[in-house]
N, C-alpha and C. Protein backbone atom coordinates (compact mmCIF):
# COMPACT_ATOMS: atom_id res chain seq x y z
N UNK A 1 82.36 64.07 169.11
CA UNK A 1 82.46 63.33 167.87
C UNK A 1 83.07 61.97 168.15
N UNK A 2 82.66 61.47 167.91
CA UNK A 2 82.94 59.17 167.74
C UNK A 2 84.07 58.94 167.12
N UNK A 3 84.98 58.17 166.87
CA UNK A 3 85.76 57.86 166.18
C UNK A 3 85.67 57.98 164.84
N UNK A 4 84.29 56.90 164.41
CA UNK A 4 84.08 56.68 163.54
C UNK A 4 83.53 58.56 162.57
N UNK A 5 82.93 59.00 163.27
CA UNK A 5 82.97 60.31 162.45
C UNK A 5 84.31 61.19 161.89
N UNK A 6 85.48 60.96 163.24
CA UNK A 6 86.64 61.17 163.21
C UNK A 6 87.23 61.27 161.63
N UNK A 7 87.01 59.77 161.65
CA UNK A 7 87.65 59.51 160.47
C UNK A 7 87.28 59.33 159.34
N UNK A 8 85.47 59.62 159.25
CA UNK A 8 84.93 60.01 158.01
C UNK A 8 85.39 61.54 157.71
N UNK A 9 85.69 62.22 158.56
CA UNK A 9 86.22 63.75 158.46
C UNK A 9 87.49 63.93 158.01
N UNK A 10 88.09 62.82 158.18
CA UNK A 10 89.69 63.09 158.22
C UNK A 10 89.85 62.19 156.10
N UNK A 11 88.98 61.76 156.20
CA UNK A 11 89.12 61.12 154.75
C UNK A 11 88.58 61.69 153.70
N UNK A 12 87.23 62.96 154.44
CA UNK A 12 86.89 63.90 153.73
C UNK A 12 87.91 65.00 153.46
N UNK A 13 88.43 65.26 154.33
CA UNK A 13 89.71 66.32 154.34
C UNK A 13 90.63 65.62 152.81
N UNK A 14 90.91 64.51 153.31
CA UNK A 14 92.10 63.86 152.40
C UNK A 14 91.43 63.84 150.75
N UNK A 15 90.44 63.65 150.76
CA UNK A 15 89.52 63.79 149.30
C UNK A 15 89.32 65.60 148.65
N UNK A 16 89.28 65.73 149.89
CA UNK A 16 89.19 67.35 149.49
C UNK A 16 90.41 68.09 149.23
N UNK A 17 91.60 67.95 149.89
CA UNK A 17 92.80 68.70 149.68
C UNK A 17 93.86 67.60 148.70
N UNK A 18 93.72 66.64 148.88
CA UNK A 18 94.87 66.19 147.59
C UNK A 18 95.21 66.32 146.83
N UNK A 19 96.73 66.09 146.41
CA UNK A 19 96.96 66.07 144.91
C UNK A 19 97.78 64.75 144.21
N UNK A 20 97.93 65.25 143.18
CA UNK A 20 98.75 64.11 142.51
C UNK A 20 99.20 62.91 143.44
N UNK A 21 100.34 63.91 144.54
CA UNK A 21 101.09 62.60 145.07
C UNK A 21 100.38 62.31 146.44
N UNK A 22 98.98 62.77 146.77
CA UNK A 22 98.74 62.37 147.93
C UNK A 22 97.60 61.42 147.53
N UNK A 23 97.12 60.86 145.98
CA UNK A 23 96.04 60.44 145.52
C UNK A 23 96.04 58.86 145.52
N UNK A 24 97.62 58.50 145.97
CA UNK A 24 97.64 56.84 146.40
C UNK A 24 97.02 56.54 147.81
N UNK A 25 96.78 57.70 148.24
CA UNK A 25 96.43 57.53 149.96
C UNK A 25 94.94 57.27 150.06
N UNK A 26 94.38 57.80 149.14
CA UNK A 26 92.91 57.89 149.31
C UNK A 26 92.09 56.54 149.50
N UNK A 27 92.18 55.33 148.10
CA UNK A 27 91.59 54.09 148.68
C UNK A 27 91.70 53.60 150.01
N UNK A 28 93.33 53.45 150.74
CA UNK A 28 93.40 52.93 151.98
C UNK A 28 92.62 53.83 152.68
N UNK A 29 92.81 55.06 152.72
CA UNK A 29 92.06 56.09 153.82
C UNK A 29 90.68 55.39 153.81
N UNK A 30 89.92 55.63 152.27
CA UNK A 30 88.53 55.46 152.15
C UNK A 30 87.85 54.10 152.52
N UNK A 31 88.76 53.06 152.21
CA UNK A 31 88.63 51.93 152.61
C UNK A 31 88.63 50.85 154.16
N UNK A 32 89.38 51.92 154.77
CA UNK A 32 89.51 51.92 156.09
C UNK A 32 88.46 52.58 157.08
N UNK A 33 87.90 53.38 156.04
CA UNK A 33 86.85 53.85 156.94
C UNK A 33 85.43 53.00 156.66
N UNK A 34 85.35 52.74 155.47
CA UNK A 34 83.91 51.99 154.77
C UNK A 34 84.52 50.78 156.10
N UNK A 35 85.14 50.20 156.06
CA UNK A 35 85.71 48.42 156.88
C UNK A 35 85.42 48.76 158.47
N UNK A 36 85.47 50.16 158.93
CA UNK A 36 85.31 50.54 160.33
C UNK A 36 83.69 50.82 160.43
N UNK A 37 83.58 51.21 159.69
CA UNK A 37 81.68 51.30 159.28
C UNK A 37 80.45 50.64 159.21
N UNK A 38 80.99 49.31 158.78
CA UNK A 38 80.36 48.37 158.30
C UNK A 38 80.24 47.37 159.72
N UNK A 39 79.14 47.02 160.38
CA UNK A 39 78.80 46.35 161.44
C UNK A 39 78.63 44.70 160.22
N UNK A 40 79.00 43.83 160.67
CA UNK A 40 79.26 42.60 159.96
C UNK A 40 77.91 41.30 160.61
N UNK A 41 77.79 42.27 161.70
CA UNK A 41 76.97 41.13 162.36
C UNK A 41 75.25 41.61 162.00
N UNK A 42 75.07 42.90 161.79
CA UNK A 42 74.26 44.02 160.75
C UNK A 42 74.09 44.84 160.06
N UNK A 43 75.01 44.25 158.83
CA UNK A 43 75.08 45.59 157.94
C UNK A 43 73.93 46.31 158.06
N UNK A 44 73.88 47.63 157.55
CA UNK A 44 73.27 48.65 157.10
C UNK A 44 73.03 48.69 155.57
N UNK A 45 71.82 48.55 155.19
CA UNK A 45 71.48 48.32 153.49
C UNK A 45 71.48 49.43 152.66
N UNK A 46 71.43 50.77 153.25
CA UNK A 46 71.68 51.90 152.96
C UNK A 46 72.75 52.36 152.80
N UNK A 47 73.78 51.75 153.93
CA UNK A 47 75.28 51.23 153.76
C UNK A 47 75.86 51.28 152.46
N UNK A 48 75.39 49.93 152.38
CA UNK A 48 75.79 48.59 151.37
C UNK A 48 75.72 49.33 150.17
N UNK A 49 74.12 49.92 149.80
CA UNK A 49 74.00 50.26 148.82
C UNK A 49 74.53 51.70 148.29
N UNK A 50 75.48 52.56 149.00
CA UNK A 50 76.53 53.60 148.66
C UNK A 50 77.85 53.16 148.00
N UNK A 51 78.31 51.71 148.68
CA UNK A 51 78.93 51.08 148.04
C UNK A 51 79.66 51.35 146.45
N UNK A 52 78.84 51.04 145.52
CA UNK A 52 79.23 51.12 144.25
C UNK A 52 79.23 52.18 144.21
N UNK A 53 77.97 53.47 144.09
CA UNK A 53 78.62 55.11 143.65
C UNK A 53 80.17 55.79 144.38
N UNK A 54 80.26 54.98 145.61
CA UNK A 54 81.39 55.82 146.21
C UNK A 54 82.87 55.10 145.69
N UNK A 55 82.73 53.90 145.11
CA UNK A 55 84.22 53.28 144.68
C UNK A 55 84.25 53.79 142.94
N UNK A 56 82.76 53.83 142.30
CA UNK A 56 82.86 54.86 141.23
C UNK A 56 83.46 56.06 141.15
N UNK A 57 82.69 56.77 141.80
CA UNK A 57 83.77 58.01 142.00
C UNK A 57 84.52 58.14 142.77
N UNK A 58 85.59 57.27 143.62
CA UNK A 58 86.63 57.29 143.63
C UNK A 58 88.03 57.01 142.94
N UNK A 59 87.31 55.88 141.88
CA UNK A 59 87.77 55.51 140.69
C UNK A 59 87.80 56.51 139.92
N UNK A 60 86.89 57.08 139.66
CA UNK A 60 87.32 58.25 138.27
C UNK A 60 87.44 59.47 138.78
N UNK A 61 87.53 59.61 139.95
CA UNK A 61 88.65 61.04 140.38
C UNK A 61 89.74 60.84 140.44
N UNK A 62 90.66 59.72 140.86
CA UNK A 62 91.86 59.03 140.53
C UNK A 62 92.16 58.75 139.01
N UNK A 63 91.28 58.42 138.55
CA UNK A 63 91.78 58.60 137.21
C UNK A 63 91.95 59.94 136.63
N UNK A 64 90.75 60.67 136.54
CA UNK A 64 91.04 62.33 136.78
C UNK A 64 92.41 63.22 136.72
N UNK A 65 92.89 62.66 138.15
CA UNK A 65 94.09 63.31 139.13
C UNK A 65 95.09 62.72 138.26
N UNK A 66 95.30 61.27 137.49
CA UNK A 66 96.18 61.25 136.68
C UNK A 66 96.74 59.95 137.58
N UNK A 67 96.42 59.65 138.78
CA UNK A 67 97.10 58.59 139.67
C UNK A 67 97.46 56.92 138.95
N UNK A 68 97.03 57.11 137.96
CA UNK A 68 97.30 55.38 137.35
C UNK A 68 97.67 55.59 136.08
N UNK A 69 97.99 56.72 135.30
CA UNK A 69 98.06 56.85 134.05
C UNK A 69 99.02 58.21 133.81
N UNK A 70 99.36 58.66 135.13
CA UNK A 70 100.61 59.81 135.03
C UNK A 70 99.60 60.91 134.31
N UNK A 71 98.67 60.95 133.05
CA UNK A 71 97.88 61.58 132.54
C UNK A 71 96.75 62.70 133.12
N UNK A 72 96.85 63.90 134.05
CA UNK A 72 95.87 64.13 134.43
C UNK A 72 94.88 64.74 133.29
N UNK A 73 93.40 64.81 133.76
CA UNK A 73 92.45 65.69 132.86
C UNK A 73 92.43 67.21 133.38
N UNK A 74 91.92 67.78 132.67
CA UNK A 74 91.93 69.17 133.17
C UNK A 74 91.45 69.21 134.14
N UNK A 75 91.97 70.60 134.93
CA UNK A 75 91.66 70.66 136.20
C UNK A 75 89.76 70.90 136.34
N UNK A 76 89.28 71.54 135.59
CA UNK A 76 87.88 71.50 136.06
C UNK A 76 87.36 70.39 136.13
N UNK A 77 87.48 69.42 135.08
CA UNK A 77 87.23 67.68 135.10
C UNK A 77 87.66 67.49 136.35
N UNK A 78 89.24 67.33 136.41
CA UNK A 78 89.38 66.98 138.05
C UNK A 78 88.09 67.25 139.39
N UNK A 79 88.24 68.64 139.46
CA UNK A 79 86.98 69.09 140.46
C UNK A 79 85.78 68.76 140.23
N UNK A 80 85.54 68.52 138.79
CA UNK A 80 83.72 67.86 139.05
C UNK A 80 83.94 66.33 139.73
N UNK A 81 84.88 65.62 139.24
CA UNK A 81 85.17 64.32 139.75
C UNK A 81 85.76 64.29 141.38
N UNK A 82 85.97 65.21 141.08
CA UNK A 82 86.23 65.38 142.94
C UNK A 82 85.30 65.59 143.98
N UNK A 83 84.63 66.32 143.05
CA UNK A 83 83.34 67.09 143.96
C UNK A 83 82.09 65.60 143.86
N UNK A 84 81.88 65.14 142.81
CA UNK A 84 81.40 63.72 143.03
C UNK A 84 81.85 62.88 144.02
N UNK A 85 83.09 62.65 144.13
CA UNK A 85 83.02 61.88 145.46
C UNK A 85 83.14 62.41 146.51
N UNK A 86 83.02 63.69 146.76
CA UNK A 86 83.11 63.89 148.12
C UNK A 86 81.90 64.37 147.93
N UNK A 87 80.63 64.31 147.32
CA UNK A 87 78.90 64.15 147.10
C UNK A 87 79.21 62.92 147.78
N UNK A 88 79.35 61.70 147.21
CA UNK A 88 79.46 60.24 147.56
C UNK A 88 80.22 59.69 148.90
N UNK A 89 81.11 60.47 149.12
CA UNK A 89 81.33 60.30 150.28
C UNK A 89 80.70 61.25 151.42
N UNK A 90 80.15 62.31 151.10
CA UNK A 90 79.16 63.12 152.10
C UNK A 90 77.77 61.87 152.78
N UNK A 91 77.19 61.50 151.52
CA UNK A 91 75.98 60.40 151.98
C UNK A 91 76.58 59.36 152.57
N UNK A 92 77.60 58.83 152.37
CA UNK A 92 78.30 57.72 153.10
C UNK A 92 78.60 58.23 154.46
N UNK A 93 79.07 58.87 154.53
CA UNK A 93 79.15 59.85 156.42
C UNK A 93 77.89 60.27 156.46
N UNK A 94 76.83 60.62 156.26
CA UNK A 94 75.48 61.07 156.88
C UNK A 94 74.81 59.37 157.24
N UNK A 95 74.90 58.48 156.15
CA UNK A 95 75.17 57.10 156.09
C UNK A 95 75.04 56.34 157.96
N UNK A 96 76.24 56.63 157.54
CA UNK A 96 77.29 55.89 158.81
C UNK A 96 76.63 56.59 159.81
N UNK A 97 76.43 57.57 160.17
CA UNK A 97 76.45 58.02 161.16
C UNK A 97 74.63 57.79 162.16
N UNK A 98 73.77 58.09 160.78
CA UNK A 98 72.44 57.66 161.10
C UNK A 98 72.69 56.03 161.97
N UNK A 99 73.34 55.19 160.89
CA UNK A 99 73.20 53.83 161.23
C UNK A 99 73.98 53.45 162.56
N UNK A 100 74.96 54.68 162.90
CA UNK A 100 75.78 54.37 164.54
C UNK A 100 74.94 54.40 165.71
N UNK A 101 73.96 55.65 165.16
CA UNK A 101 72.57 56.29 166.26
C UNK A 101 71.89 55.36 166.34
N UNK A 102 71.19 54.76 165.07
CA UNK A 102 70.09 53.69 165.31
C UNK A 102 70.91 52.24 165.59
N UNK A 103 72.01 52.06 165.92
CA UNK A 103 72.69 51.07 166.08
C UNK A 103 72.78 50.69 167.58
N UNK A 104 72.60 51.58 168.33
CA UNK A 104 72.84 52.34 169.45
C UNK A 104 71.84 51.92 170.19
N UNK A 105 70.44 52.53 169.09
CA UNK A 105 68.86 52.33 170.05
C UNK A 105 68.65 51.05 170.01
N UNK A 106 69.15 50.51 168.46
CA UNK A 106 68.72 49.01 168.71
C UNK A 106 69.62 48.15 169.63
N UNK A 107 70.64 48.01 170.13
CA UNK A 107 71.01 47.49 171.01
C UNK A 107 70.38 47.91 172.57
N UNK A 108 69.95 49.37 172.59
CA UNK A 108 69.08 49.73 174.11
C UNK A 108 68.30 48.70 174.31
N UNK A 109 67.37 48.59 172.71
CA UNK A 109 66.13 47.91 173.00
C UNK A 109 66.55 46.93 172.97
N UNK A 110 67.30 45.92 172.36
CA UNK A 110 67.67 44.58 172.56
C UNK A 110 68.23 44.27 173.91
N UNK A 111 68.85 44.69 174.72
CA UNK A 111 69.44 44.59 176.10
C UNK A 111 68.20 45.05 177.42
N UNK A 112 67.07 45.89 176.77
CA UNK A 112 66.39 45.72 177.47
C UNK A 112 65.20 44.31 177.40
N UNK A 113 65.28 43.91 176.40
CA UNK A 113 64.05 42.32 176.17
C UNK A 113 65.17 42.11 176.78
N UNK A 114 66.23 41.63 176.84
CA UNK A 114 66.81 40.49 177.94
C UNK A 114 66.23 40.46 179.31
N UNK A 115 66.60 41.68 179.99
CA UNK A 115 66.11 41.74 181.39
C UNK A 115 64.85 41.23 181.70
């Protein structure tokens, strides 16, 4: 396993087991991994475009959990909103990971036209 899967796993974990007080951790976690993900010199448009559903529902599972408003919703609300982003963050790691492989070939093939 790559780093970068590493720590799509380790942020899935953190989405999956949190609570209340571990629910400030999640943007940096999640955010740290989208910023490690993201090739700048070629994004990935498939990428890009997970983007908004995955800061959606990370947004309203945090709101959910009660993290900005002390207020949580019931716990089943919680878990559908939970289970949405870690839907949203599942395609974002299948995501990433396609685009590391083909990231990979396309540099083979680009380093081989040089020669």
């Amino acid at each position: 396993m790559t780093n970068t899967q590493n720590d799509g796993a380790s942020v899935r974990n953190l989405v999956a087991s949190c609570d209340l007080r571990d629910a400030a951790t999640v943007p940096k976690a999640l955010f740290g991994y989208v910023a490690s993900v993201i090739d700048p010199s070629a994004p990935s448009v498939y990428i890009i475009d997970l983007l908004p559903p995955l800061s959606t529902a990370m947004q309203s599972f945090l709101t959910g959990i009660g993290a900005f408003n002390n207020a949580p919703h019931s716990p089943r609300e919680v878990a559908g909103r939970r289970l949405r982003l870690l839907e949203c963050l599942d395609a974002f790691i299948d995501e990433a990971r396609l685009g590391e492989g083909s990231g990979t070939v396309k540099r083979s093939v680009g380093d081989g036209e040089r020669s």
